[in-house]
C-alpha atoms as a PDB file:
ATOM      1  CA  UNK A   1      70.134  93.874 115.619  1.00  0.00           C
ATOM      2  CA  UNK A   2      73.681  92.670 116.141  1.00  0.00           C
ATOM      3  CA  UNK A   3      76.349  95.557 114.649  1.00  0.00           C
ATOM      4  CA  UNK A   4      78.684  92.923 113.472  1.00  0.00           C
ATOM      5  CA  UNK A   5      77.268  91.363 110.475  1.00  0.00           C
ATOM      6  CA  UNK A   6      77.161  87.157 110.613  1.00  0.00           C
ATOM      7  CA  UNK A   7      80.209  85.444 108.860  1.00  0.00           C
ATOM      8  CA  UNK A   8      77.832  84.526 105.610  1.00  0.00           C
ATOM      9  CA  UNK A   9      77.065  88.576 104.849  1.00  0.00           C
ATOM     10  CA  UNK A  10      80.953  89.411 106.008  1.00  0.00           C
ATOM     11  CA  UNK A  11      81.892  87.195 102.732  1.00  0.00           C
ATOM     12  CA  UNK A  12      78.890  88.469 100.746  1.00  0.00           C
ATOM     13  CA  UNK A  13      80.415  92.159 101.314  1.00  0.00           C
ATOM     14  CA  UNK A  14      83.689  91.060 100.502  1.00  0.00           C
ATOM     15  CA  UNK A  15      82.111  89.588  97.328  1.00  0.00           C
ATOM     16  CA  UNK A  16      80.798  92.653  96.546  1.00  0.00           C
ATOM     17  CA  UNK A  17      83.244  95.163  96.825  1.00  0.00           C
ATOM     18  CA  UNK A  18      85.606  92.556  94.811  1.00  0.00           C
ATOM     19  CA  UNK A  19      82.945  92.953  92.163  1.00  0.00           C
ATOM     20  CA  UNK A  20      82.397  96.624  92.548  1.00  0.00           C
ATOM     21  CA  UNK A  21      86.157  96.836  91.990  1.00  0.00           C
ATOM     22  CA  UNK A  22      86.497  95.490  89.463  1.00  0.00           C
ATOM     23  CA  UNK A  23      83.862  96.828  87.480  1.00  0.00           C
ATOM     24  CA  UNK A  24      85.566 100.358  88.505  1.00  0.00           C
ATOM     25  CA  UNK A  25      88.819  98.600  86.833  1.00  0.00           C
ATOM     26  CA  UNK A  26      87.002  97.356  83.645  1.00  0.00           C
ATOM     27  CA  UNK A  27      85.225 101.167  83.358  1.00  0.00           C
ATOM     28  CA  UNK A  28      88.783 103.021  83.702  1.00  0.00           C
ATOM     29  CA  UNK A  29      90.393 100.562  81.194  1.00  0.00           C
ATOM     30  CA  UNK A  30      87.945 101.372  78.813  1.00  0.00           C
ATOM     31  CA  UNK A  31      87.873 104.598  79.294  1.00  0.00           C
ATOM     32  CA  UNK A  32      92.146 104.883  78.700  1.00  0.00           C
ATOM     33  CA  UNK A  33      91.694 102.080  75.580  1.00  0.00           C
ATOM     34  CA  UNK A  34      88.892 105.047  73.917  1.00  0.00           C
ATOM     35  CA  UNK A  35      91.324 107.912  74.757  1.00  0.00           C
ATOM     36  CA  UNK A  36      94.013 106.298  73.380  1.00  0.00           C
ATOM     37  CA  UNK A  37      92.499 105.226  70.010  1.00  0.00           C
ATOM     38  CA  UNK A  38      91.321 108.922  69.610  1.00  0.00           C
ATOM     39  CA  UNK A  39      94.600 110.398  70.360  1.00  0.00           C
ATOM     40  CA  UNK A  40      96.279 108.213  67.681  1.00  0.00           C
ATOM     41  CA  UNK A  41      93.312 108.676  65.048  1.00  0.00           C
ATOM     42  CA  UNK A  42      93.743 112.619  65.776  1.00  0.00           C
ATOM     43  CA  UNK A  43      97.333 111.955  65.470  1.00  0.00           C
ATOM     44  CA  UNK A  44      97.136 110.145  62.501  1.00  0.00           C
ATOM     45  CA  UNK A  45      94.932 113.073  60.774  1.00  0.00           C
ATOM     46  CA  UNK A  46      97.709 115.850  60.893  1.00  0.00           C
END
């Protein structure tokens, strides 16, 4: 088995850990958008 991967499954990794990114992007944005519409509903409450 050859340690450098063909060309094909160098752009299929590449692929992959563009998608895996951003996934990780999408999951922190949603994470800040919750936080932030609980601080201002706890804010609103006082």
């Amino acid at each position: 088995m050859p340690l450098v991967p063909s060309p094909d499954r160098r752009g299929a990794a590449v692929l992959e850990a563009l998608y895996e990114a951003l996934l990780a992007l999408v999951c922190v944005a949603v994470v800040a958008f919750t936080w932030l519409a609980v601080s201002k509903l706890y804010e609103g409450q006082r």
